[in-house]
N, C-alpha and C. Protein backbone atom coordinates (compact mmCIF):
# COMPACT_ATOMS: atom_id res chain seq x y z
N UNK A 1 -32.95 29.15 -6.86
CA UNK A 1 -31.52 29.21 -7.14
C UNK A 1 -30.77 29.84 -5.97
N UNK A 2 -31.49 30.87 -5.44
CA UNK A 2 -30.72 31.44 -4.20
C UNK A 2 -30.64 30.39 -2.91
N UNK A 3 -31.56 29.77 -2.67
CA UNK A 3 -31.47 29.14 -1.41
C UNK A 3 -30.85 28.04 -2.01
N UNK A 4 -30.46 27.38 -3.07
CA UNK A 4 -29.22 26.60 -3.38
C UNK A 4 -28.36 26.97 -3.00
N UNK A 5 -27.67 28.65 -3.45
CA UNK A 5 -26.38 28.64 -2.82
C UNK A 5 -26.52 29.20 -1.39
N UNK A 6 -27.53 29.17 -0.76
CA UNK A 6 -27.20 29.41 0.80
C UNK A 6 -26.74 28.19 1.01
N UNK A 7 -27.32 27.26 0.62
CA UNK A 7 -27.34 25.85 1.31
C UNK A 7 -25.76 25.00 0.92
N UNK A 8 -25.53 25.59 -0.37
CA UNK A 8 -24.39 25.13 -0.47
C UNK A 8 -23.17 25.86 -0.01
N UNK A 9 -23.34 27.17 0.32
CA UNK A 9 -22.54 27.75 1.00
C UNK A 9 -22.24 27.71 2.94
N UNK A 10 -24.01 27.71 3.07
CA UNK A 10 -24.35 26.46 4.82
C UNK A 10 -22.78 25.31 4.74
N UNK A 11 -22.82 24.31 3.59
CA UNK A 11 -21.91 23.26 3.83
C UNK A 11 -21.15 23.11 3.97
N UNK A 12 -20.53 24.22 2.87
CA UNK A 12 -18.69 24.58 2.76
C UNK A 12 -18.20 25.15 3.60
N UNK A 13 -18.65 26.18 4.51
CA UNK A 13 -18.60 26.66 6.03
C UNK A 13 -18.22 25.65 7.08
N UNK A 14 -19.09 25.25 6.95
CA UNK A 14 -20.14 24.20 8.49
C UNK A 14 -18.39 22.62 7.89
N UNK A 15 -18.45 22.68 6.64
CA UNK A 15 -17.06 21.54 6.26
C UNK A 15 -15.67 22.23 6.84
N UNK A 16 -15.51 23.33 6.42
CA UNK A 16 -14.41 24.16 6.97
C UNK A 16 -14.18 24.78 8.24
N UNK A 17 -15.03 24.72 9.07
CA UNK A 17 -15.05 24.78 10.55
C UNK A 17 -15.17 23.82 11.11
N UNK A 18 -15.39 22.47 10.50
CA UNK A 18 -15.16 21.35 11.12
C UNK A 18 -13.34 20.80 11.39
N UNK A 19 -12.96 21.09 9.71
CA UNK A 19 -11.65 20.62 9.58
C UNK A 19 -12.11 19.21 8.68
N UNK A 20 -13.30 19.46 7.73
CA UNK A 20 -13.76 18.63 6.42
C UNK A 20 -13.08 19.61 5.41
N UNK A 21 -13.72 18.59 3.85
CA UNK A 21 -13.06 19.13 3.01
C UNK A 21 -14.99 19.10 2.12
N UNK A 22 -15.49 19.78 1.08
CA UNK A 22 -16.37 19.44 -0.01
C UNK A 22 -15.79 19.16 -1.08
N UNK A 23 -16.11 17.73 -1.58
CA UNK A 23 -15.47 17.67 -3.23
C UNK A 23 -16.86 17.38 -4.14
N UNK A 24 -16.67 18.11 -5.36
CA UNK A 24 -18.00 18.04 -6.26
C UNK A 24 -17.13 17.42 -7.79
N UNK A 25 -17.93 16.76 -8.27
CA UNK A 25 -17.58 16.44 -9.40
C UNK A 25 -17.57 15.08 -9.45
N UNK A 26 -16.96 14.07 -10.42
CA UNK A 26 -16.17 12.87 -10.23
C UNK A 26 -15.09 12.53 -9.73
N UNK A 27 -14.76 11.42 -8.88
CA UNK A 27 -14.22 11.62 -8.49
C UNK A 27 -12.41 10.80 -9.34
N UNK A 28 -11.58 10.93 -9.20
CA UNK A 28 -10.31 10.06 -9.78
C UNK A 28 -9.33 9.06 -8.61
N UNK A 29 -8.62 8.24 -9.18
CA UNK A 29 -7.99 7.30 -8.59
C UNK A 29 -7.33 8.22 -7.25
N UNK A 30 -6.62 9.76 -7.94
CA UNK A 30 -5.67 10.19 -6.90
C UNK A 30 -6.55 10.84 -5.75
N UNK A 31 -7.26 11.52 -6.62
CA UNK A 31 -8.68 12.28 -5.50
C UNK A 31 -9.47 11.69 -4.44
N UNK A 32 -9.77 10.54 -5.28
CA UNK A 32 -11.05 9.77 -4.45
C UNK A 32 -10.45 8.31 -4.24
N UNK A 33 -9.51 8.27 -3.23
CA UNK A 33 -8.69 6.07 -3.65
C UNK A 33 -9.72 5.19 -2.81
N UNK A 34 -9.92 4.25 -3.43
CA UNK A 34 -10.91 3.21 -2.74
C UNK A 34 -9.03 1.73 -2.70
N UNK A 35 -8.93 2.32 -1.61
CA UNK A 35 -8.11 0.73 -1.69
C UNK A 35 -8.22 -0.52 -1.52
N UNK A 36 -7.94 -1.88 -1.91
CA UNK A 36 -8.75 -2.88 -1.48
C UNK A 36 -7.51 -3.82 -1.56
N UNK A 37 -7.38 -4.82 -0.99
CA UNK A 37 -5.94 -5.65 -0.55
C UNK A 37 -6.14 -7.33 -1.12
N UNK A 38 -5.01 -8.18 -1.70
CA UNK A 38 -5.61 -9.34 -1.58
C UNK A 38 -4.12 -9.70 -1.43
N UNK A 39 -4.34 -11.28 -0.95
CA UNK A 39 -2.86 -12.52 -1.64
C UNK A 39 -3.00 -13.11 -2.28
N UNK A 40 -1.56 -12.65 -3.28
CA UNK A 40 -1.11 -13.18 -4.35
C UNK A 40 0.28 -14.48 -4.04
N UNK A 41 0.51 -14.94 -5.61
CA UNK A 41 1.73 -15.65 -5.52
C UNK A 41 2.12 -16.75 -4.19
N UNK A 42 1.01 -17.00 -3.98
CA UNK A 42 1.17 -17.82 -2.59
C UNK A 42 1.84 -19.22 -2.81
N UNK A 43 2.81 -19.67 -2.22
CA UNK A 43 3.69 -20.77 -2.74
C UNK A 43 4.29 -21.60 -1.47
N UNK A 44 4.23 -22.79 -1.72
CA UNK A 44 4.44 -24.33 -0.58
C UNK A 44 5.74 -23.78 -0.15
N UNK A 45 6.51 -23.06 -0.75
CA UNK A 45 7.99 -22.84 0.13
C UNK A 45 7.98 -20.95 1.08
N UNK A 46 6.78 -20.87 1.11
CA UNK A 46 6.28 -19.67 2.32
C UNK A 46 6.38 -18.63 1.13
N UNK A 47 6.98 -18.51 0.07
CA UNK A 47 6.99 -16.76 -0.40
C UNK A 47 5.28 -16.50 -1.01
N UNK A 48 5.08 -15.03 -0.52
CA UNK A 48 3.74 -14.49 -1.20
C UNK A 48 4.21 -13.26 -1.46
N UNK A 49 3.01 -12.48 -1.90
CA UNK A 49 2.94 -11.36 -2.27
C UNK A 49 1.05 -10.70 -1.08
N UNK A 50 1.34 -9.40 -1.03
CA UNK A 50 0.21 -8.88 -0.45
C UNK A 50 -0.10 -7.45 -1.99
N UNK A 51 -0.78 -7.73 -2.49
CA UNK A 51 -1.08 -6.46 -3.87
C UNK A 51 -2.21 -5.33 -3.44
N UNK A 52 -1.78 -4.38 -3.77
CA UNK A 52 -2.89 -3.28 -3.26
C UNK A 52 -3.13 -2.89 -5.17
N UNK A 53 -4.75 -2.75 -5.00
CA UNK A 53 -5.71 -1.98 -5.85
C UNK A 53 -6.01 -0.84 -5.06
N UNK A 54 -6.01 0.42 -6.26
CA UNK A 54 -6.31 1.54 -6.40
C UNK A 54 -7.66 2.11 -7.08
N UNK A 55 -8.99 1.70 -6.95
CA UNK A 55 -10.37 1.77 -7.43
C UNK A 55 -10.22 0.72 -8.39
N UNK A 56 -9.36 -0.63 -8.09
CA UNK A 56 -9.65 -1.50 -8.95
C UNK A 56 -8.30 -2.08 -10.02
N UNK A 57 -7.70 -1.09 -9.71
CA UNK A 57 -6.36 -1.10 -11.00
C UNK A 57 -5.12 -1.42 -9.78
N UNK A 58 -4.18 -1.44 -10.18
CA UNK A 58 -3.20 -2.51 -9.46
C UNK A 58 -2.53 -1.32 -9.26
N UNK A 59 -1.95 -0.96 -8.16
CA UNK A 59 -1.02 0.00 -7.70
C UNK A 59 0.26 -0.39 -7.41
N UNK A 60 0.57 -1.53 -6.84
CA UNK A 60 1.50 -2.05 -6.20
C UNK A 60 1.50 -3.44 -5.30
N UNK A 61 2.77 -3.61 -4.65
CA UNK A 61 2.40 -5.19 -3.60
C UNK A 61 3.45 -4.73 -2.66
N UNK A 62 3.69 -5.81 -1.40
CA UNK A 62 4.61 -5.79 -0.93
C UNK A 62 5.15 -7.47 -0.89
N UNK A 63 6.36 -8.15 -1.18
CA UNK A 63 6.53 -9.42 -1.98
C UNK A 63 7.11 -9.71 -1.17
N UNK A 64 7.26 -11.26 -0.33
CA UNK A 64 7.74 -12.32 0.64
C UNK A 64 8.57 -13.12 0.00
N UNK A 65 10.15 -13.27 -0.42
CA UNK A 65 10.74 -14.59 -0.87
C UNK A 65 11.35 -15.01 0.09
N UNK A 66 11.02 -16.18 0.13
CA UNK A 66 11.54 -17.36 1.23
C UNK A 66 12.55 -17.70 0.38
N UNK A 67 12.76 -18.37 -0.31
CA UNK A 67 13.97 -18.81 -1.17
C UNK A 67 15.09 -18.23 -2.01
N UNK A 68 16.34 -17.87 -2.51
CA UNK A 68 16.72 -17.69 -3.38
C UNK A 68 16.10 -18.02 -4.94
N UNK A 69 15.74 -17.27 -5.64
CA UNK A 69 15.73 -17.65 -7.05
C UNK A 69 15.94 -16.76 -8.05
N UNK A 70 16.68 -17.71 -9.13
CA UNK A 70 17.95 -16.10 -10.01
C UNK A 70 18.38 -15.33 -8.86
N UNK A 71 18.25 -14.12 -9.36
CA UNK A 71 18.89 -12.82 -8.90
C UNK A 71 18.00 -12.22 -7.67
N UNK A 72 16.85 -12.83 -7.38
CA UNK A 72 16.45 -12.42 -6.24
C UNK A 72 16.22 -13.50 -4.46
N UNK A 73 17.43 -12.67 -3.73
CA UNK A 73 17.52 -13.05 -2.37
C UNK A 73 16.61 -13.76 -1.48
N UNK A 74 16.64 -15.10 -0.93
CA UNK A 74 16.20 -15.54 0.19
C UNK A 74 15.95 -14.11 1.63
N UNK A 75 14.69 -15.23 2.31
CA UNK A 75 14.53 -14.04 3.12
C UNK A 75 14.53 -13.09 3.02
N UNK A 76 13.92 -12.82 2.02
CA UNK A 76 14.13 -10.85 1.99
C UNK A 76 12.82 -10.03 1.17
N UNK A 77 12.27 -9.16 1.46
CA UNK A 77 11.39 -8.66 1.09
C UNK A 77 11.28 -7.19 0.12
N UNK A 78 10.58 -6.79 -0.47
CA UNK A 78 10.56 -5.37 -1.07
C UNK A 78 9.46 -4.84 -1.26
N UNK A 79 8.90 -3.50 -1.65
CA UNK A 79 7.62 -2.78 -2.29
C UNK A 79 7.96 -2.49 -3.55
N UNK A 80 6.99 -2.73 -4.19
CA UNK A 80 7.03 -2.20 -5.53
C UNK A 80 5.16 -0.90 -5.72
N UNK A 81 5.76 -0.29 -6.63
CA UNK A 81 5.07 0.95 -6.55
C UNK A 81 4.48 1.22 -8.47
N UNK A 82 3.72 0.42 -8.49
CA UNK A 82 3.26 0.77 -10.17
C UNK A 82 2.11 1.58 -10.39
N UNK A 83 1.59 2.03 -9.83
CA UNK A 83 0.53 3.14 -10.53
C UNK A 83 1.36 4.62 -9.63
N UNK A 84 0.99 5.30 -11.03
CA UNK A 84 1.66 7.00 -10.62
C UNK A 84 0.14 7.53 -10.56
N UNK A 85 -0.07 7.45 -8.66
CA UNK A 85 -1.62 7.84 -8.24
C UNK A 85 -1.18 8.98 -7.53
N UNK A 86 0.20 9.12 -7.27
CA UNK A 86 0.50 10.04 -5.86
C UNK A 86 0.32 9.25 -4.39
N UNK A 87 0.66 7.68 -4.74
CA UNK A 87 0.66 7.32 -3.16
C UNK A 87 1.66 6.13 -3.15
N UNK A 88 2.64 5.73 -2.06
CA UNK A 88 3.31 5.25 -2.22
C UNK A 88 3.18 3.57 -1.30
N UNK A 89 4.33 3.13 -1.61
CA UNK A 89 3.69 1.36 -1.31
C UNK A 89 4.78 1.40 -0.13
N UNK A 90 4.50 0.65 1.00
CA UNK A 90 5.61 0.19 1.30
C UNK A 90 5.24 -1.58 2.40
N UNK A 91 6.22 -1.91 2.39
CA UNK A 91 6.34 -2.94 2.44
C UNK A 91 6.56 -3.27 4.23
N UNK A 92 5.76 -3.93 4.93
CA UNK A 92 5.79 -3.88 6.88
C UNK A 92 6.29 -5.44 6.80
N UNK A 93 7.42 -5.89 7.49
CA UNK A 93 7.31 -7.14 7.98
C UNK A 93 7.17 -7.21 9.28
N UNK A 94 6.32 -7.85 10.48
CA UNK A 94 6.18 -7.69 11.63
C UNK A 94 7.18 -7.82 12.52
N UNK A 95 7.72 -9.27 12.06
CA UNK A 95 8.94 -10.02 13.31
C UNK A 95 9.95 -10.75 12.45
N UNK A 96 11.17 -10.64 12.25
CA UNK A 96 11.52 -9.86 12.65
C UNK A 96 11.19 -8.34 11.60
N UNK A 97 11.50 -6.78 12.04
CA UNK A 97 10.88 -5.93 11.83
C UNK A 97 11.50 -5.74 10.44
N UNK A 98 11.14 -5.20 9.12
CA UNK A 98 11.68 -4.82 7.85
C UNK A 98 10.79 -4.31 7.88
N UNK A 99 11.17 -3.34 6.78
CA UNK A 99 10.75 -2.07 6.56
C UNK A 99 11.04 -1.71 5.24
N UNK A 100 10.11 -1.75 3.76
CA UNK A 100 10.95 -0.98 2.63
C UNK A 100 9.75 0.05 2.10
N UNK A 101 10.31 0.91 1.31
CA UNK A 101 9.04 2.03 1.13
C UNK A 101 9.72 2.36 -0.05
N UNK A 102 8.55 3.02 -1.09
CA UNK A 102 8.90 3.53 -2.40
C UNK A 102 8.33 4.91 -2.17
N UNK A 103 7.69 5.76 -1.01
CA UNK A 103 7.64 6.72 -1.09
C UNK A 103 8.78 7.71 -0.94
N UNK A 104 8.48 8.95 -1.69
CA UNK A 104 9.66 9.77 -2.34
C UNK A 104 10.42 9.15 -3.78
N UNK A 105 10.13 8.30 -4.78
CA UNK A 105 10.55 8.11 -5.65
C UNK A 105 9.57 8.08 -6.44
N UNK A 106 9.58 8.64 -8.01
CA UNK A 106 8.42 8.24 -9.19
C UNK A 106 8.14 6.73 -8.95
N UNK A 107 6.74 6.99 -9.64
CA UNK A 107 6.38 5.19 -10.21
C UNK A 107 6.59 5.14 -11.33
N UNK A 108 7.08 4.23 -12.28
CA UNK A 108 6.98 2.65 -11.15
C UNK A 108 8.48 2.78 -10.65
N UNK A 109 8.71 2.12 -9.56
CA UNK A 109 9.70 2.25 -8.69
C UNK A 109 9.38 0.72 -7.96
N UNK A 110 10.43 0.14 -7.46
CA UNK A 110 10.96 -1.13 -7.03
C UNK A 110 11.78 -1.13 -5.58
N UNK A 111 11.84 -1.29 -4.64
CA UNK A 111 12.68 -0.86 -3.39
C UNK A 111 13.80 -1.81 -3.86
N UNK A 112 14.87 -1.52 -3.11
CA UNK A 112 16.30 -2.75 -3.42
C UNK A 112 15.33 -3.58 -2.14
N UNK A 113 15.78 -5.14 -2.06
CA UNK A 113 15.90 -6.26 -1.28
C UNK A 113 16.04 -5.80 0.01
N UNK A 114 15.05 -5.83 1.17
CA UNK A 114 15.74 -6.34 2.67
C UNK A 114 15.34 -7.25 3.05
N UNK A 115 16.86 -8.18 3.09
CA UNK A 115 17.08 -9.36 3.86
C UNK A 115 17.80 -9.51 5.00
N UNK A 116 18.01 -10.71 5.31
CA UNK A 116 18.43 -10.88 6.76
C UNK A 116 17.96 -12.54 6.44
N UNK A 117 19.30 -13.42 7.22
CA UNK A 117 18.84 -14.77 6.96
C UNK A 117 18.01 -15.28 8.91
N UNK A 118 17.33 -16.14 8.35
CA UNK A 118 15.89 -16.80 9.00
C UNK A 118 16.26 -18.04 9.05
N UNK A 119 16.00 -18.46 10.21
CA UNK A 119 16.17 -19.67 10.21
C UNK A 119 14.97 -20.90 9.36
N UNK A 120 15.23 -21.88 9.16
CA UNK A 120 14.75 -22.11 7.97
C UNK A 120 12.96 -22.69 8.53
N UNK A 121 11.87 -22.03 7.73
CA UNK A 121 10.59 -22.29 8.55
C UNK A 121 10.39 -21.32 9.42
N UNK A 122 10.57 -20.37 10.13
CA UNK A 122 10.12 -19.42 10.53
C UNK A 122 9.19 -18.98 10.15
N UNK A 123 8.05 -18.66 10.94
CA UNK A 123 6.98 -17.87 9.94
C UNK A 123 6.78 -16.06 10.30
N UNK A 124 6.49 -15.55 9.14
CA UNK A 124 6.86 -14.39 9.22
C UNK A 124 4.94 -13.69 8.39
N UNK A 125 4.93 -12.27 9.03
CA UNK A 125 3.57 -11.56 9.01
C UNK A 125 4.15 -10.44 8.14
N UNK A 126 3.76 -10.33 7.18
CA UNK A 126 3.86 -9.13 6.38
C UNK A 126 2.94 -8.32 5.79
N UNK A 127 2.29 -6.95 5.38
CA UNK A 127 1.30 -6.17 4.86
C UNK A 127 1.82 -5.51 4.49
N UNK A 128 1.06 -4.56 3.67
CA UNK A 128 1.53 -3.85 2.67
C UNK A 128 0.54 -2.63 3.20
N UNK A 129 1.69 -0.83 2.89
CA UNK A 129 0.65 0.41 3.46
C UNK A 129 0.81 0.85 2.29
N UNK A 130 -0.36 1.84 2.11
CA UNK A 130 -0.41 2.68 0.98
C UNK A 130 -0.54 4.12 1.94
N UNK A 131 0.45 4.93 0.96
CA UNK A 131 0.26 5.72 2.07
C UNK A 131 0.64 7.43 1.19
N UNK A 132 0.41 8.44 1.73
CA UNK A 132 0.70 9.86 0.94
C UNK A 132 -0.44 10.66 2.10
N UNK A 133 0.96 12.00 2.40
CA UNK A 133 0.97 13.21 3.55
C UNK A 133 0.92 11.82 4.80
N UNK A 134 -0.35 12.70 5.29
CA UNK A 134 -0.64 11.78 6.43
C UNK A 134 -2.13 10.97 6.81
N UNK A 135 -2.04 10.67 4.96
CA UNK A 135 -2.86 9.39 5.14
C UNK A 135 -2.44 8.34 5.22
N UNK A 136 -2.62 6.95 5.59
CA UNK A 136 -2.10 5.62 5.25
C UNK A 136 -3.18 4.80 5.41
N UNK A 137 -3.38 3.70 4.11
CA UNK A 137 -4.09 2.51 3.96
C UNK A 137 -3.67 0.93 4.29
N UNK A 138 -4.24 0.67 5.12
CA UNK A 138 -3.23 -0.58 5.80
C UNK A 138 -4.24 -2.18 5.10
N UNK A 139 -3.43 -2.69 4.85
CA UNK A 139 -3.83 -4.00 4.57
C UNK A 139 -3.98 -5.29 6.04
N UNK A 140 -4.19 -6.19 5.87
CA UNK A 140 -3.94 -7.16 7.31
C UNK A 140 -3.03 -7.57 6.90
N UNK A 141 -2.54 -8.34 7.91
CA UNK A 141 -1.58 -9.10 7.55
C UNK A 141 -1.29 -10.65 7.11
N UNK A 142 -0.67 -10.82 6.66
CA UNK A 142 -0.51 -12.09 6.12
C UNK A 142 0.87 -13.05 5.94
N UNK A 143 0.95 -14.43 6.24
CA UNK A 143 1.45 -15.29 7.08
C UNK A 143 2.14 -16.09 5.50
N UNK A 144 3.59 -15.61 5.72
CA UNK A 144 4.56 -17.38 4.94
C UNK A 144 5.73 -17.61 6.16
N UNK A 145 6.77 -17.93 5.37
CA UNK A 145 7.39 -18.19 6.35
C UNK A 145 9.02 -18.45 5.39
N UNK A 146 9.69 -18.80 6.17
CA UNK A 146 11.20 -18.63 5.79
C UNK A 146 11.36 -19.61 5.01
């Protein structure tokens, strides 16, 4: 029993003079995030979606509409932020550059629309970060178009 806690006390040292951390237990979505990325909503007139999982459960996306439909804007993009993990979504378009983020607001949370009109067919690179302090989880990117 004693040379257990040398050894476990050896780690927590030897972790803390590194600038590591030791976590014991199980671990949870906010504690321990396994993120994993896919495309969604992929559609002949360029709009997609990029969705981030949080150990499996849906956290959020960052969403591509090429078109007007109802109430939501051509060309224009947003993050949406549905699991309350403590990490926030935001939304990268490459070229031209947009930018929307739901960090600093509860989930679920929705960014307003940034648009900007595109000429028509343009193709455009968008990913989605997950991100909280100064971690961030980056997805690749992925290709519709105007």
């Amino acid at each position: 029993m004693r040379t257990k806690r040398r050894i476990a006390t050896l780690i927590a040292s030897t972790a803390l003079l590194v600038g590591g951390t030791v976590t014991t237990g199980a671990g949870t979505a906010a504690a321990d995030p396994n993120f994993t990325f896919e495309v969604d909503n992929v559609s002949s007139n360029g709009t997609f979606s990029v969705v981030a999982y949080n150990n499996g459960r849906y956290a959020g996306m960052a969403h591509w509409n090429a078109d007007p439909v109802a109430y939501s804007p051509g060309d224009a993009m947003h993050a949406v932020d549905a699991l309350a993990d403590g990490w926030g979504i935001e939304a990268i378009l490459q070229s031209p550059y947009r930018f929307a983020t739901t960090v600093g607001h509860d989930s679920p949370y929705i960014t307003p629309w940034k648009t900007g009109n595109l000429p028509e067919g343009q193709k455009v690179k968008m990913r989605v970060a997950v991100t909280r302090g100064g971690a961030t989880h980056l997805s690749s990117y992925y290709t519709g178009h105007a």
